[in-house]
Protein backbone atom coordinates (compact mmCIF):
# COMPACT_ATOMS: atom_id res chain seq x y z
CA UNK A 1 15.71 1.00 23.51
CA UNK A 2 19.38 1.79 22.90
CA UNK A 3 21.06 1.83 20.15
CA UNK A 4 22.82 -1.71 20.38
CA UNK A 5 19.99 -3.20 21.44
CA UNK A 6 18.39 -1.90 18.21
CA UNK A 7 21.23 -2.79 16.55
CA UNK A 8 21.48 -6.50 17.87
CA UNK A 9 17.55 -6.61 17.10
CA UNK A 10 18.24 -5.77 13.28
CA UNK A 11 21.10 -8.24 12.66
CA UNK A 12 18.85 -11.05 14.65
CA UNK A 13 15.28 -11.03 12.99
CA UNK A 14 14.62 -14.37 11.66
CA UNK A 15 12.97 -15.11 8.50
CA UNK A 16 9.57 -15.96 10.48
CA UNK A 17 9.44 -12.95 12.58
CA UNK A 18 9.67 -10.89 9.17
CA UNK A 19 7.00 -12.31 7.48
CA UNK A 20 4.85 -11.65 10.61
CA UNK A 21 5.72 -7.83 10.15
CA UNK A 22 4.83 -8.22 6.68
CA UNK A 23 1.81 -10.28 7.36
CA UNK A 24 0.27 -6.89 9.43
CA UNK A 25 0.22 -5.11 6.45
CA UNK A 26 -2.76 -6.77 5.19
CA UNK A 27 -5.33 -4.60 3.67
CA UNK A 28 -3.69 -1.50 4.78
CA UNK A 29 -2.38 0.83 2.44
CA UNK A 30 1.67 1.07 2.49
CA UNK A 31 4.35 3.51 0.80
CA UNK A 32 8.05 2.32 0.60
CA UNK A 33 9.97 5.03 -0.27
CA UNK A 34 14.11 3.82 -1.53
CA UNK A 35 16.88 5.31 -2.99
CA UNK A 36 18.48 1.77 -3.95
CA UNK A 37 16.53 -0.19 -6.49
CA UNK A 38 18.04 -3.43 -5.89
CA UNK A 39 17.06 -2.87 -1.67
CA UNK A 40 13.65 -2.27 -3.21
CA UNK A 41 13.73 -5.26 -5.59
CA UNK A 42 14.96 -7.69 -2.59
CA UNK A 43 12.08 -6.71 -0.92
CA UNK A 44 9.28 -6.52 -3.03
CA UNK A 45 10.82 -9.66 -5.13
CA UNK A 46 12.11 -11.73 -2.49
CA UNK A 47 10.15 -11.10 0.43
CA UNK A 48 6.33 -9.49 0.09
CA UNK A 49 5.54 -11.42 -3.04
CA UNK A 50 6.30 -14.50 -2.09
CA UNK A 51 4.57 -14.04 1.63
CA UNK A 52 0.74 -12.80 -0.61
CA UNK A 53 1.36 -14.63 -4.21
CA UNK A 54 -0.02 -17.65 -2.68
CA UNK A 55 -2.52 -15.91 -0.92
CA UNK A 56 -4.03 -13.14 -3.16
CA UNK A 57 -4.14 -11.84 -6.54
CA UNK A 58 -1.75 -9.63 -7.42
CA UNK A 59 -1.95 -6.78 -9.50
CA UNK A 60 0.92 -4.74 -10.56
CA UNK A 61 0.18 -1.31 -12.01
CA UNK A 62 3.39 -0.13 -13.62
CA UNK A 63 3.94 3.69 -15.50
CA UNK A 64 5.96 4.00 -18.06
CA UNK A 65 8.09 2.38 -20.69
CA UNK A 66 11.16 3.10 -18.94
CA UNK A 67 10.24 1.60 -15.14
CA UNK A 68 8.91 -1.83 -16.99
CA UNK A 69 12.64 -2.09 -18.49
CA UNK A 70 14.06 -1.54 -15.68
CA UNK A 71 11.80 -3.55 -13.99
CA UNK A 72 12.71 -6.19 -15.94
CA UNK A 73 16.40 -5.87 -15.80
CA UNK A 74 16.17 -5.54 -12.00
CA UNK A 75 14.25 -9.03 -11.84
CA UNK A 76 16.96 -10.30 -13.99
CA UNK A 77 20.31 -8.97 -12.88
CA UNK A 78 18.52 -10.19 -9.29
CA UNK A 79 18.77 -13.97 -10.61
CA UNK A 80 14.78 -13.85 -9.89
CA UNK A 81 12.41 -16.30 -12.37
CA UNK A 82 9.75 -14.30 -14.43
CA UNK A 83 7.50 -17.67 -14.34
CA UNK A 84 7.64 -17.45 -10.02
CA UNK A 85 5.53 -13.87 -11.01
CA UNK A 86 3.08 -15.81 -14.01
CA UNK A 87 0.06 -15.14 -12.02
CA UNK A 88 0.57 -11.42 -11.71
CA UNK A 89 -1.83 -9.26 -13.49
CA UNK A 90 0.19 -5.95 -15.02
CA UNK A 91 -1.79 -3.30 -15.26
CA UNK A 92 0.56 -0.86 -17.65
CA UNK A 93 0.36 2.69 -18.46
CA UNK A 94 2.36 3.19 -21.49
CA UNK A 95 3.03 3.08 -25.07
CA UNK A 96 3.51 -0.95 -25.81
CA UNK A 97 2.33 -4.50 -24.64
CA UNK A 98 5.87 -5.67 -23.21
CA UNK A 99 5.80 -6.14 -19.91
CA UNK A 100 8.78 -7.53 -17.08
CA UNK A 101 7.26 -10.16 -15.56
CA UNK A 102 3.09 -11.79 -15.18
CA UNK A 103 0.59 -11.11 -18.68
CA UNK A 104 -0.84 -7.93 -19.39
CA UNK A 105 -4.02 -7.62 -18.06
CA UNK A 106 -4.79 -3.82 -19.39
CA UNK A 107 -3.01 -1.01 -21.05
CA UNK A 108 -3.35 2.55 -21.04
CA UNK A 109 -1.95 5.22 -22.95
CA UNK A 110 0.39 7.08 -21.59
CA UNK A 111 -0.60 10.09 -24.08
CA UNK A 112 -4.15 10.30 -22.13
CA UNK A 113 -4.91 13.07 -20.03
CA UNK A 114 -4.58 12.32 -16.06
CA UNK A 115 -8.66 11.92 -15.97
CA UNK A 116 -8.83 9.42 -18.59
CA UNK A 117 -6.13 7.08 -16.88
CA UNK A 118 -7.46 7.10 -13.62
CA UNK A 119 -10.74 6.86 -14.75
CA UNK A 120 -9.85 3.71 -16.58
CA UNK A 121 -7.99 2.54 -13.70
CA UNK A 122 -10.32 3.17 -11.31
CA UNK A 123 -12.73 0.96 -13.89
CA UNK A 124 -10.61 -1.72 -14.51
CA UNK A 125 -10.06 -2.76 -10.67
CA UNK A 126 -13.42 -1.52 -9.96
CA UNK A 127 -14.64 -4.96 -8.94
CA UNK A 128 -11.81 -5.78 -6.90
CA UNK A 129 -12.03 -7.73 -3.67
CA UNK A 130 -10.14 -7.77 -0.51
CA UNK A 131 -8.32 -10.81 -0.97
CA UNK A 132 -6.32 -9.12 -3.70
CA UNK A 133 -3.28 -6.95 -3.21
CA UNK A 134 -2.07 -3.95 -5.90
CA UNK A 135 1.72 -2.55 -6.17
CA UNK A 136 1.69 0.72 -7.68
CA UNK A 137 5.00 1.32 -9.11
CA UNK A 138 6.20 5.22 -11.44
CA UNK A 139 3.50 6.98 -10.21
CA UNK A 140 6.46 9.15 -8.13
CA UNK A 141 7.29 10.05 -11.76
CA UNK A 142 3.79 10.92 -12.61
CA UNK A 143 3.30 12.68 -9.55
CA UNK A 144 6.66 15.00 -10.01
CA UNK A 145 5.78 15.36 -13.63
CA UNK A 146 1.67 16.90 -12.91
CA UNK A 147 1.37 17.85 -9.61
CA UNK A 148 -1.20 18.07 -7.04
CA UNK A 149 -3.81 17.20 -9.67
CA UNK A 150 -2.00 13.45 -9.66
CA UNK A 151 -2.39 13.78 -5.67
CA UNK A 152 -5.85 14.24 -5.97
CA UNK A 153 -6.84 11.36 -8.35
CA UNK A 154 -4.65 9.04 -5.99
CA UNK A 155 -7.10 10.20 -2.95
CA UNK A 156 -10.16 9.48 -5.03
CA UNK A 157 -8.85 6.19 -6.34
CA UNK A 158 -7.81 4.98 -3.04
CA UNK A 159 -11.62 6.43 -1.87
CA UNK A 160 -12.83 3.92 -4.53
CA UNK A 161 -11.45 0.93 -3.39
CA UNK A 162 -12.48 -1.27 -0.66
CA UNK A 163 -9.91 -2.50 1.94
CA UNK A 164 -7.38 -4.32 -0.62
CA UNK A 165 -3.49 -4.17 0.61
CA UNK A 166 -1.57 -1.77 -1.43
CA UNK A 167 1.72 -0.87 -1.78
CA UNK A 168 2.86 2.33 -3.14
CA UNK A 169 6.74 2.84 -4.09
CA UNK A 170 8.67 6.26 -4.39
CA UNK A 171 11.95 7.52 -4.38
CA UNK A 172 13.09 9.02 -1.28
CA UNK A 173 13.89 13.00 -1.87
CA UNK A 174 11.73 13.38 -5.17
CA UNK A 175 9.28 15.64 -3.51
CA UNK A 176 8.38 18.63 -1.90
CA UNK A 177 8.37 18.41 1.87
CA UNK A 178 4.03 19.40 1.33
CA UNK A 179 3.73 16.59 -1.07
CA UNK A 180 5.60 14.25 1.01
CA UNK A 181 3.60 14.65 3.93
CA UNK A 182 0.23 14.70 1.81
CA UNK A 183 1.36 11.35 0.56
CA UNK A 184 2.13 10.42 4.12
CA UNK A 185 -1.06 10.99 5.07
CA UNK A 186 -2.86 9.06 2.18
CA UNK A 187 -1.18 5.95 3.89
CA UNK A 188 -1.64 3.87 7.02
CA UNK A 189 2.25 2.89 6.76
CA UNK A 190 4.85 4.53 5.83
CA UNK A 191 8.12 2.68 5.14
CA UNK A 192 11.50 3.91 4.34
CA UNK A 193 14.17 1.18 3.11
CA UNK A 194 18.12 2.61 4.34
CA UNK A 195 21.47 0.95 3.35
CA UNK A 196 22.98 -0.36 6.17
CA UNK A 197 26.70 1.74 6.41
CA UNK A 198 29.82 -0.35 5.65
CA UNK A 199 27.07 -3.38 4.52
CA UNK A 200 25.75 -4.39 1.81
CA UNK A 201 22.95 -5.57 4.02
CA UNK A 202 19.38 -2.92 4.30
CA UNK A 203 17.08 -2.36 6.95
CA UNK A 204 13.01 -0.63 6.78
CA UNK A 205 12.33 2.47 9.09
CA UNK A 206 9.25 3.08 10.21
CA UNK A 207 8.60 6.45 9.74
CA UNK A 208 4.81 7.09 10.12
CA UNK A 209 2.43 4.10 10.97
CA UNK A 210 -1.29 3.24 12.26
CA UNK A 211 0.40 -0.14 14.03
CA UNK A 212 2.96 -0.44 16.27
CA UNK A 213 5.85 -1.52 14.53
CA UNK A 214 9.67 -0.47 14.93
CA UNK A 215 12.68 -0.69 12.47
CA UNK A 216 12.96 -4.19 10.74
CA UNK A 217 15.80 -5.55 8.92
CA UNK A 218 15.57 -6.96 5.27
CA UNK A 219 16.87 -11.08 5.50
């Protein structure tokens, strides 16, 4: 395809051909990797939650103190309505009960050791089904902060599961080019979210994917 004709397909995608992108991503495991938070928020907030809140249950595993505030903020400063997101289940791993949006649904330490938290994880979703749909959100943090041994209990947690849609977010750049790739393997999709030049406006690249999918824009 050539470049215009990629172009004139990004600025063209209407709202309906989007959610049938997003709508392939069902129980398939996804990573967005951003470098804007508020590209991230507009399409985690405004586009794949509203396409699977009405659909599936959500749960939203969140780590750390810091990435729920500015969680919430984000949701804020976005003009986006907390009680839209009542029905999400936050699954936080951290020191208090606050949470940005949806009711706690468990808490762990953030003090535990990496075994204990993904063993309690990997208990409290352990009767999951596949009509339910998990964001993991910090665990780029956790990863950069312990390692390969975080790698490892993502691969065994994922093993765990059955087929529920996930979605795994990262900041682009944070890792190794060996960790990147190991994560890139992990997943059946791997999305990158780019700013547009001169626009305010954000488009997805596909970098690495089990379906056939190009470059989307962000309505």
């Amino acid at each position: 395809m050539k470049e215009e004709d990629s172009n004139t397909t990004i600025k063209n995608m209407k709202e309906e051909d989007f959610e049938s992108i997003i709508s392939k991503f069902e129980g398939l495991k996804t990573r967005i990797k951003y470098r804007s938070s508020s590209a991230l928020g507009k399409l985690l907030f405004h586009k794949i939650l509203p396409y699977y809140l009405p659909k599936k249950a959500v749960y939203y595993v969140i780590y750390t103190e810091l990435k729920c505030k500015k969680l919430y903020r984000l949701t804020r400063l976005a003009g986006i309505d907390g009680k839209l997101y009542d029905s999400i289940k936050v699954i936080k791993i951290g020191k208090t009960d606050f949470v940005p949006f949806g009711r706690l649904y468990e808490i762990i330490s953030e003090t535990e050791n990496i075994d204990t938290i993904f063993s309690t994880l990997q208990s409290t979703l352990a009767n999951l089904t596949e009509d339910c749909i998990i964001i993991l959100c910090g665990f780029d943090i956790l990863i950069a902060l312990e390692g390969v041994q975080v790698l490892r209990k993502i691969r065994e947690f994922y093993e765990d599961l059955p087929d529920v849609t996930i979605f795994l977010t990262s900041r682009d750049g944070i890792y190794s080019d060996v960790i990147d790739k190991i994560l890139e393997d992990f997943h059946d999709i791997n999305l990158t979210i780019q700013q547009q030049e001169f626009s305010e406006s954000s488009f997805v690249t596909v970098e690495e994917s089990v379906l056939d999918i190009t470059s989307f824009p962000i309505p």
